[in-house]
PDB file of N, CA and C in Angstrom:
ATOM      1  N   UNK A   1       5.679 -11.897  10.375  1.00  0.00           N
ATOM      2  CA  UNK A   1       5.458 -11.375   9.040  1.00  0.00           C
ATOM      3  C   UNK A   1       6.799 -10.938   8.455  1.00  0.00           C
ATOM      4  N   UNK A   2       6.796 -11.187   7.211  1.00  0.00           N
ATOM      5  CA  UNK A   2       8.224 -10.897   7.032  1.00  0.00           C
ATOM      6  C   UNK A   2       8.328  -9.150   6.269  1.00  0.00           C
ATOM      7  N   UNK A   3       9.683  -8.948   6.795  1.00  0.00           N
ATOM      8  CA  UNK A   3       9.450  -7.293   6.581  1.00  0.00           C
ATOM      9  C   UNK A   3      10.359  -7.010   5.130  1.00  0.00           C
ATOM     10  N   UNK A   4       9.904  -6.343   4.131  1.00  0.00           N
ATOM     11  CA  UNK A   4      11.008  -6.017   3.152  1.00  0.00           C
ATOM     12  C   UNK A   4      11.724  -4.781   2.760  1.00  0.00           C
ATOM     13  N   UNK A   5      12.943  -4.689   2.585  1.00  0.00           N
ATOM     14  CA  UNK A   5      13.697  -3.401   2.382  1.00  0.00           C
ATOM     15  C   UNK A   5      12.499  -2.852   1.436  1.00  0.00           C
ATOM     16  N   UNK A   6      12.786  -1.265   1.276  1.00  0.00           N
ATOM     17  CA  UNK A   6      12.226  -0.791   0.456  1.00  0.00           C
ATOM     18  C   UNK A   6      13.310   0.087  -0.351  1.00  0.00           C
ATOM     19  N   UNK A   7      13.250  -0.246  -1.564  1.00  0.00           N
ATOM     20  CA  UNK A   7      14.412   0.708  -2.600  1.00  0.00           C
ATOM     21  C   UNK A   7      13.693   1.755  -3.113  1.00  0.00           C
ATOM     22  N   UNK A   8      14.755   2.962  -3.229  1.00  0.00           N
ATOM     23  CA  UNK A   8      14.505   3.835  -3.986  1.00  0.00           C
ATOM     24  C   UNK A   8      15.414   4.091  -5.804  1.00  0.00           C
ATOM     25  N   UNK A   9      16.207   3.014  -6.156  1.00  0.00           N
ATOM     26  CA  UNK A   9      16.585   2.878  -7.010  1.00  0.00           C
ATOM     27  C   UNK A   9      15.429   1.896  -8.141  1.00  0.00           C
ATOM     28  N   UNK A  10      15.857   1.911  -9.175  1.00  0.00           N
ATOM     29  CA  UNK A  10      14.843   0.671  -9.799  1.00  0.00           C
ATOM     30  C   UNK A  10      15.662  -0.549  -9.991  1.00  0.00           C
ATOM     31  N   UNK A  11      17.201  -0.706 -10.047  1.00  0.00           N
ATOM     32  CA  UNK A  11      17.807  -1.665 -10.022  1.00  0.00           C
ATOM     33  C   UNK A  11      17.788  -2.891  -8.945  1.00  0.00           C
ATOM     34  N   UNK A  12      17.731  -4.018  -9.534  1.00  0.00           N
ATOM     35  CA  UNK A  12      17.036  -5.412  -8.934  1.00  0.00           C
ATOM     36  C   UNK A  12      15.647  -4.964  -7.882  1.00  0.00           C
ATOM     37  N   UNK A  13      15.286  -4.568  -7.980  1.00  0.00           N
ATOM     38  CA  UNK A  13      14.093  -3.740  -7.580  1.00  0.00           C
ATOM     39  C   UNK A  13      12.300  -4.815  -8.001  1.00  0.00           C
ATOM     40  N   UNK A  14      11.868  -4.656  -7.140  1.00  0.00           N
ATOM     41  CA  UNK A  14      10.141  -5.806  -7.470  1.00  0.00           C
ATOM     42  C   UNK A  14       9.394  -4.625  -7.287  1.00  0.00           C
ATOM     43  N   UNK A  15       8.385  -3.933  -8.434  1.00  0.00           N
ATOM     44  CA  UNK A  15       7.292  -3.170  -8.529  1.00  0.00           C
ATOM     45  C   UNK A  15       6.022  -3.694  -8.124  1.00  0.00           C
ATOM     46  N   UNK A  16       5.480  -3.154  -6.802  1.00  0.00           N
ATOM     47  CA  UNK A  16       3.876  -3.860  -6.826  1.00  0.00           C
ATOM     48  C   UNK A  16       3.142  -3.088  -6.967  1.00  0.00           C
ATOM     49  N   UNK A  17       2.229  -3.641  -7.503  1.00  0.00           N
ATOM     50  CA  UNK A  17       1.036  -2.826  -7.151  1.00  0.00           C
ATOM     51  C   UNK A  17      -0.434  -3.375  -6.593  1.00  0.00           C
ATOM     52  N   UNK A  18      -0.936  -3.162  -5.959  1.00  0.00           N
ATOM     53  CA  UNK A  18      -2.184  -3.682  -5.672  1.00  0.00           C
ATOM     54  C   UNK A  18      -3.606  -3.018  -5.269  1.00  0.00           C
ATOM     55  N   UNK A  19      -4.638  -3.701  -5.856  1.00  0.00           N
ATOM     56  CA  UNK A  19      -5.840  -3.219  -5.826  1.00  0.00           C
ATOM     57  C   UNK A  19      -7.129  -3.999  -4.840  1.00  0.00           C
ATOM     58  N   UNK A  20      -7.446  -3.594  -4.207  1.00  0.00           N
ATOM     59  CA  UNK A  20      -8.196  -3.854  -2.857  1.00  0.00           C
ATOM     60  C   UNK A  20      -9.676  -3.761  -2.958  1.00  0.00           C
ATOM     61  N   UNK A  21     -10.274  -4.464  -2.563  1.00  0.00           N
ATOM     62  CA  UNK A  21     -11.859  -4.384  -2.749  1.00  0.00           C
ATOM     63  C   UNK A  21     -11.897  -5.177  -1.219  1.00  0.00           C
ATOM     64  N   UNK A  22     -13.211  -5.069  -0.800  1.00  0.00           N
ATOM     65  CA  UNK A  22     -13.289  -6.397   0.203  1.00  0.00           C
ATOM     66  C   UNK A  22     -13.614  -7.589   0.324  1.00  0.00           C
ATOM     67  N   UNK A  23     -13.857  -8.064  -0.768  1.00  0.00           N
ATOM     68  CA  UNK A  23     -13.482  -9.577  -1.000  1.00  0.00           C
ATOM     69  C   UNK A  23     -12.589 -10.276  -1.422  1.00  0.00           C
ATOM     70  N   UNK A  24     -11.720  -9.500  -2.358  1.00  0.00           N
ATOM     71  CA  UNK A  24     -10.251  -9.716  -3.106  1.00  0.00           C
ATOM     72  C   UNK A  24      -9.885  -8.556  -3.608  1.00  0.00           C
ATOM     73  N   UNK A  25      -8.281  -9.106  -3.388  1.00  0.00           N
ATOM     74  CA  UNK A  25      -6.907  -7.954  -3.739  1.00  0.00           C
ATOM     75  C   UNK A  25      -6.711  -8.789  -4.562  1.00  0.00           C
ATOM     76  N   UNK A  26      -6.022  -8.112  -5.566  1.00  0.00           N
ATOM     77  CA  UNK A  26      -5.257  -8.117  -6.752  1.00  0.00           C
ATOM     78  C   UNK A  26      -3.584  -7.740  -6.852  1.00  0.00           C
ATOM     79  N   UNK A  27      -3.145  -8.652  -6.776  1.00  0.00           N
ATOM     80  CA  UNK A  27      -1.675  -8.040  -6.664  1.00  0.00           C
ATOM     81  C   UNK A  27      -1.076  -7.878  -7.732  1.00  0.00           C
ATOM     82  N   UNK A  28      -0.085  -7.579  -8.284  1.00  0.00           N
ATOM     83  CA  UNK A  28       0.900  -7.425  -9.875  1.00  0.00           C
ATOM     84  C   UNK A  28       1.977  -6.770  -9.648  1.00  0.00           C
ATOM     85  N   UNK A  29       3.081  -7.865  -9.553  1.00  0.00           N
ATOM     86  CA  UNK A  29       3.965  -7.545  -9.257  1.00  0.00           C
ATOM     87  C   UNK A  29       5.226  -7.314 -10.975  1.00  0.00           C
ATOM     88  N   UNK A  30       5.947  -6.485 -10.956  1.00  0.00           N
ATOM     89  CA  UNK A  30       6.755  -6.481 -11.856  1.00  0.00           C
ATOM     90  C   UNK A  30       8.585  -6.481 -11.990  1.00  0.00           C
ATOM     91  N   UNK A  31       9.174  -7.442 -12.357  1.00  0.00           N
ATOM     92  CA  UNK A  31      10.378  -7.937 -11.661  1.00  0.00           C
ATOM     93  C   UNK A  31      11.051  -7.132 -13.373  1.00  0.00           C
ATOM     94  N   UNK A  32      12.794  -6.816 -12.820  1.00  0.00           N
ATOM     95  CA  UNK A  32      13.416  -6.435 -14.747  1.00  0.00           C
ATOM     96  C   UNK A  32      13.413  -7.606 -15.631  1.00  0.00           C
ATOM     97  N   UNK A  33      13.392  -7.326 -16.413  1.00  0.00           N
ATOM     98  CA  UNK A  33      13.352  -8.673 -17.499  1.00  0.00           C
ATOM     99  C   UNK A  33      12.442  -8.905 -18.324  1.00  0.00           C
ATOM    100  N   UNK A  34      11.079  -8.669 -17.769  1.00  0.00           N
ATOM    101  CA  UNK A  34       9.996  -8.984 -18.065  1.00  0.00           C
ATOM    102  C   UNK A  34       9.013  -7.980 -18.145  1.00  0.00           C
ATOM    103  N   UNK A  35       8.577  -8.172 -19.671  1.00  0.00           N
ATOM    104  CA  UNK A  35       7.944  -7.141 -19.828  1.00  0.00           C
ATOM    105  C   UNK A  35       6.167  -6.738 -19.292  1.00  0.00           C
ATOM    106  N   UNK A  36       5.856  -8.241 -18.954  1.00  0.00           N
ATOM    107  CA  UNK A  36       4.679  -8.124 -18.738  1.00  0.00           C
ATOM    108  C   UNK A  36       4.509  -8.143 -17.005  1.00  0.00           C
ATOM    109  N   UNK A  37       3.522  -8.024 -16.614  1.00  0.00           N
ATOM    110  CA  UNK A  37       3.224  -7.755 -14.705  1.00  0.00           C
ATOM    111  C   UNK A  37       3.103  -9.347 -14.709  1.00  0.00           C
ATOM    112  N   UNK A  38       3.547  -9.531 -13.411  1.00  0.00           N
ATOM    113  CA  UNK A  38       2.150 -10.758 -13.135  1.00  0.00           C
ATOM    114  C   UNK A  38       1.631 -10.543 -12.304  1.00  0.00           C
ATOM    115  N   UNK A  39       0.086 -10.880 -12.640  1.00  0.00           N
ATOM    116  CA  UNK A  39      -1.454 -10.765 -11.762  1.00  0.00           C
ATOM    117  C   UNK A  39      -1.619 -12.047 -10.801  1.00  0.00           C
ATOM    118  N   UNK A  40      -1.834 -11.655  -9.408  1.00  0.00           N
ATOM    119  CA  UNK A  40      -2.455 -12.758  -8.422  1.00  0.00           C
ATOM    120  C   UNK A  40      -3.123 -12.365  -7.845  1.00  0.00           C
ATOM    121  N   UNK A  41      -4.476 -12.849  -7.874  1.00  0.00           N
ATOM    122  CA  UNK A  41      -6.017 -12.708  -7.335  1.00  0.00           C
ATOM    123  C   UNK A  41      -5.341 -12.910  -5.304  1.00  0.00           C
ATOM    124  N   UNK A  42      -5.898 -12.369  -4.675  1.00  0.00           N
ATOM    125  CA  UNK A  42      -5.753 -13.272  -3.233  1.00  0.00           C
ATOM    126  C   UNK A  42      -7.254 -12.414  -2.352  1.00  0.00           C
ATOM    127  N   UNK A  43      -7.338 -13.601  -1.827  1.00  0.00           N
ATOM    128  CA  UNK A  43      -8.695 -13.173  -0.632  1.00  0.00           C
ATOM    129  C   UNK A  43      -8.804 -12.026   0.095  1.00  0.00           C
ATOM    130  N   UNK A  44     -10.044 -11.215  -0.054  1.00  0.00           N
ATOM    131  CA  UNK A  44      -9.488  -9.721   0.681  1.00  0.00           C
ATOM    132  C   UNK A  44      -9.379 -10.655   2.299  1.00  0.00           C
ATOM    133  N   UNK A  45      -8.462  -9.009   2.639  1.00  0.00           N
ATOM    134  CA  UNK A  45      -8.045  -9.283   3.952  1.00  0.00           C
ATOM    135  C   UNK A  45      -6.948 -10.101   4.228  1.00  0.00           C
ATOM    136  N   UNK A  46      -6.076 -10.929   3.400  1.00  0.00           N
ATOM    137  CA  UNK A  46      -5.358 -12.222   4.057  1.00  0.00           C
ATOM    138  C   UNK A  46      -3.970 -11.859   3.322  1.00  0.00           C
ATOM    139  N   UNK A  47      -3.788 -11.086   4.751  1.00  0.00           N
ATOM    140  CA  UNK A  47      -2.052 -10.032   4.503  1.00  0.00           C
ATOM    141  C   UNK A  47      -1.120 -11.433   4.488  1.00  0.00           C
ATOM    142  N   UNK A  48      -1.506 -12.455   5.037  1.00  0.00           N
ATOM    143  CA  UNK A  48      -0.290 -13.530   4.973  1.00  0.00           C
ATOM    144  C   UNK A  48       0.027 -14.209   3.531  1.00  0.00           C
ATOM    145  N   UNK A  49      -0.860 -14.378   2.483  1.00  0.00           N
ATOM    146  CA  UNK A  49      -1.257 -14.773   1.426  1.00  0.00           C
ATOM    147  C   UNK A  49       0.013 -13.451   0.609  1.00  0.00           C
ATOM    148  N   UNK A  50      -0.480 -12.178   0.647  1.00  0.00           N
ATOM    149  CA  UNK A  50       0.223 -11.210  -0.008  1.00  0.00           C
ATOM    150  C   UNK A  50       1.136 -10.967   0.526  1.00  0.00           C
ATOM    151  N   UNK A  51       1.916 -11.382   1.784  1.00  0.00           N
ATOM    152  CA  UNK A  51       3.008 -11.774   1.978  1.00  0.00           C
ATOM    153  C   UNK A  51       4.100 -12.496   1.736  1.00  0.00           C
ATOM    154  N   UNK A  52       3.106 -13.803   1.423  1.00  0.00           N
ATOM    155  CA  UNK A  52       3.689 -15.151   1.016  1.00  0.00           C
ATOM    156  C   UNK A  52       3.916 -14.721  -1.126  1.00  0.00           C
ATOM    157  N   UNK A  53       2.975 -14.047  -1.552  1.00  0.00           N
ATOM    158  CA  UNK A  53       3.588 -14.085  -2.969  1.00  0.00           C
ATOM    159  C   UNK A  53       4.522 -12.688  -3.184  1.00  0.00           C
ATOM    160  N   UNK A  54       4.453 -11.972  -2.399  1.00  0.00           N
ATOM    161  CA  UNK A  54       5.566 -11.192  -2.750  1.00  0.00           C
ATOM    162  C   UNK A  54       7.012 -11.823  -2.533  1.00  0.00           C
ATOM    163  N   UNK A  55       6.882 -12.334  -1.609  1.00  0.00           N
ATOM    164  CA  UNK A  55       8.717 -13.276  -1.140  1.00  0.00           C
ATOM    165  C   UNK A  55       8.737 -14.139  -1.704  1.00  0.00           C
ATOM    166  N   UNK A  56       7.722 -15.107  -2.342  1.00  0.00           N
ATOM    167  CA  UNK A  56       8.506 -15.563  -3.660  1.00  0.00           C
ATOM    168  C   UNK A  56       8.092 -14.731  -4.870  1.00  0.00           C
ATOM    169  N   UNK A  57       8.292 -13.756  -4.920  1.00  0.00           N
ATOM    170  CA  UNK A  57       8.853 -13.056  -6.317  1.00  0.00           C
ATOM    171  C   UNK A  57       9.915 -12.479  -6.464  1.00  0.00           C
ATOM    172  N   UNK A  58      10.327 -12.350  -4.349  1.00  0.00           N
ATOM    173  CA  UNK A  58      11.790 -11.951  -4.267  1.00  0.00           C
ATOM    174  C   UNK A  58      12.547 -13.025  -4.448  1.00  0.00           C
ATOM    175  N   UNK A  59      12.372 -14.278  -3.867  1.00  0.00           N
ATOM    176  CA  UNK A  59      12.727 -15.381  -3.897  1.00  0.00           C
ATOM    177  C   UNK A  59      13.120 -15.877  -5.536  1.00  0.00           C
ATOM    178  N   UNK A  60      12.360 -15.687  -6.426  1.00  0.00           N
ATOM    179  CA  UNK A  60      12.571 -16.211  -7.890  1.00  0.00           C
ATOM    180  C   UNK A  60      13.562 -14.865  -8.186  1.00  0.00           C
ATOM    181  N   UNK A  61      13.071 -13.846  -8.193  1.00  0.00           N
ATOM    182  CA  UNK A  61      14.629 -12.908  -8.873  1.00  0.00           C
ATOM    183  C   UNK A  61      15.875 -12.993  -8.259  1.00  0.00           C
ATOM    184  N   UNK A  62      16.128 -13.155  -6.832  1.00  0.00           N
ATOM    185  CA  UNK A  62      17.189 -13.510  -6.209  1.00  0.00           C
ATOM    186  C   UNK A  62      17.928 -14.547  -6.466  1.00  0.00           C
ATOM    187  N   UNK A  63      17.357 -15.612  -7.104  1.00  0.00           N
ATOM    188  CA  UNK A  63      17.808 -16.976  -7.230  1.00  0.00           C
ATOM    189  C   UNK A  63      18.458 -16.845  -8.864  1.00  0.00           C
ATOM    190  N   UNK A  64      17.599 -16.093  -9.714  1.00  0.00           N
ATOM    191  CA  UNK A  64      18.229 -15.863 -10.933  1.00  0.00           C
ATOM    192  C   UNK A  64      19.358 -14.547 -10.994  1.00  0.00           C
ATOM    193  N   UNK A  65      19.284 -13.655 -10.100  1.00  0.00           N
ATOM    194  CA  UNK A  65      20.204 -12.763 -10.281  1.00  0.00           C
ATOM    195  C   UNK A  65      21.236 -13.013  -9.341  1.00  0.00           C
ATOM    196  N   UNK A  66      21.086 -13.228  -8.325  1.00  0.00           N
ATOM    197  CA  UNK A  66      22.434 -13.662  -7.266  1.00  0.00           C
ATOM    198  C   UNK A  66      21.950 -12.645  -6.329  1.00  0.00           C
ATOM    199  N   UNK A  67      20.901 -11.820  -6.541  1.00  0.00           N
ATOM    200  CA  UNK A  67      21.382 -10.273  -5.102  1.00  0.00           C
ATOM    201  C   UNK A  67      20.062 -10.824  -4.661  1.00  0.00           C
ATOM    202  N   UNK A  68      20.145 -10.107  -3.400  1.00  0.00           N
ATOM    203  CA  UNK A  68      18.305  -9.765  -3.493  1.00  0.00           C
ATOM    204  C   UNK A  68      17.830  -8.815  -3.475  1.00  0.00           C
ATOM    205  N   UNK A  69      16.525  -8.802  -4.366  1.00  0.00           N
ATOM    206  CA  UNK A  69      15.601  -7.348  -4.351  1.00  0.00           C
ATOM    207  C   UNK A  69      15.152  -7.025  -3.368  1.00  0.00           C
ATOM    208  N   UNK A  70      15.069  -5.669  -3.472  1.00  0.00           N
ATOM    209  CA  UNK A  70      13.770  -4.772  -3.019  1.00  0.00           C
ATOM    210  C   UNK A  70      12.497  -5.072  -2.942  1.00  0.00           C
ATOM    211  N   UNK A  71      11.377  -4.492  -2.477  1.00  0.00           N
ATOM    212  CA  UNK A  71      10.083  -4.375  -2.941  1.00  0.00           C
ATOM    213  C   UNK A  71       9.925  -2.845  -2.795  1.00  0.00           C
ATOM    214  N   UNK A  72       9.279  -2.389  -3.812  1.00  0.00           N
ATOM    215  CA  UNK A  72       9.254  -1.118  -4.210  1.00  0.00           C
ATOM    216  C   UNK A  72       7.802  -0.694  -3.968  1.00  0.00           C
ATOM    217  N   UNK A  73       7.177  -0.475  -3.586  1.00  0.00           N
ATOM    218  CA  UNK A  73       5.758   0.047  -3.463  1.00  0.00           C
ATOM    219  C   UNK A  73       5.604   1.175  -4.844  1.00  0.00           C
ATOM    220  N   UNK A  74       4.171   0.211  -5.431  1.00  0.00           N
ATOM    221  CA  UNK A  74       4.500   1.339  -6.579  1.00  0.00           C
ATOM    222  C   UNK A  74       2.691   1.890  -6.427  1.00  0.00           C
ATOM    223  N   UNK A  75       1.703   1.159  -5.939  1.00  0.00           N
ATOM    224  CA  UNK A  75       0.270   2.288  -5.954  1.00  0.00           C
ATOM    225  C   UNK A  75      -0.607   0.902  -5.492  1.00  0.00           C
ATOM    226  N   UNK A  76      -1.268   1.394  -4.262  1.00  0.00           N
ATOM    227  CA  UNK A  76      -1.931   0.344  -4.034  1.00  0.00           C
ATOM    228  C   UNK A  76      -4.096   1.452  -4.337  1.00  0.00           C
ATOM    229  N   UNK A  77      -4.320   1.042  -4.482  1.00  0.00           N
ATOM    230  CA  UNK A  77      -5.764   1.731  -4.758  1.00  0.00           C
ATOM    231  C   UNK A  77      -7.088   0.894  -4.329  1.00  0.00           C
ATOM    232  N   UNK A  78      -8.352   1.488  -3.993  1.00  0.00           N
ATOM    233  CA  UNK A  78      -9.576   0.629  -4.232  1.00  0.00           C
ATOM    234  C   UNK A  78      -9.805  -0.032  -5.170  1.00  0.00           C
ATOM    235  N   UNK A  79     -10.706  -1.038  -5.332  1.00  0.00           N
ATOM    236  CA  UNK A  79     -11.250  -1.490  -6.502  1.00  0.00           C
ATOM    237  C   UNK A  79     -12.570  -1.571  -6.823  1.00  0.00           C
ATOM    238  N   UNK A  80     -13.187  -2.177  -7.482  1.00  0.00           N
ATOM    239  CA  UNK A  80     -14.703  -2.266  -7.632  1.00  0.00           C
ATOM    240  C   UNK A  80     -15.051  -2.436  -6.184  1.00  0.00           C
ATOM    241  N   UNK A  81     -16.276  -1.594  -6.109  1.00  0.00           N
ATOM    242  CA  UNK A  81     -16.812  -1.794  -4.870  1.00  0.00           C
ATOM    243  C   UNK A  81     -17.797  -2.964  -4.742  1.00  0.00           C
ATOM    244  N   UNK A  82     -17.604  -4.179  -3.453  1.00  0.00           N
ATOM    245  CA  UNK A  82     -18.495  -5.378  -3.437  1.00  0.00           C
ATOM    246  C   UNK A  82     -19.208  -5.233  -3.345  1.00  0.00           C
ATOM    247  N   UNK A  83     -20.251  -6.113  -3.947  1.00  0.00           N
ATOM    248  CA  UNK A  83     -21.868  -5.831  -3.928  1.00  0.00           C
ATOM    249  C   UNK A  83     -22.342  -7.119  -3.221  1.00  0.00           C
ATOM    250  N   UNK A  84     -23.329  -7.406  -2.692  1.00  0.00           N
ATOM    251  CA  UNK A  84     -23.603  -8.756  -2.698  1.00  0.00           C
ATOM    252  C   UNK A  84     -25.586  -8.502  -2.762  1.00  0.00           C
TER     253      UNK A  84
END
């Protein structure tokens, strides 16, 4: 699993946040530049999935800025509770 620094600055810095239910997480990650989050649905439970899109979001800012980011933990929470 791959492990990521964690910054306490906000410079080149990746904001996540994510919301957890048990069928699907919600991730939204927020890189500088851009004003809006981006949202990715992923299967509850499947830490490799939310692994795999956080490193390429480090992967895309690194490649445009030259450094590499952080991942910043910014609030992970419940979500709607599943019903079935």
């Amino acid at each position: 699993m791959t492990q990521f620094p964690v910054s306490t600055s906000n410079e080149q810095s990746i904001y996540a946040a994510l919301e957890l239910s048990k069928n699907s997480w919600l991730l939204a990650t927020q890189v500088p530049g851009r004003d809006n989050p981006s949202l990715y649905p992923i299967g509850g439970g499947n830490a490799e999935g939310l692994m795999a899109k956080l490193d390429a979001a480090r992967n895309r800012l690194a490649k445009v800025s030259g450094q590499t980011p952080k991942v910043t933990h910014a609030e992970i929470r419940n979500g709607p509770t599943d019903r079935r």
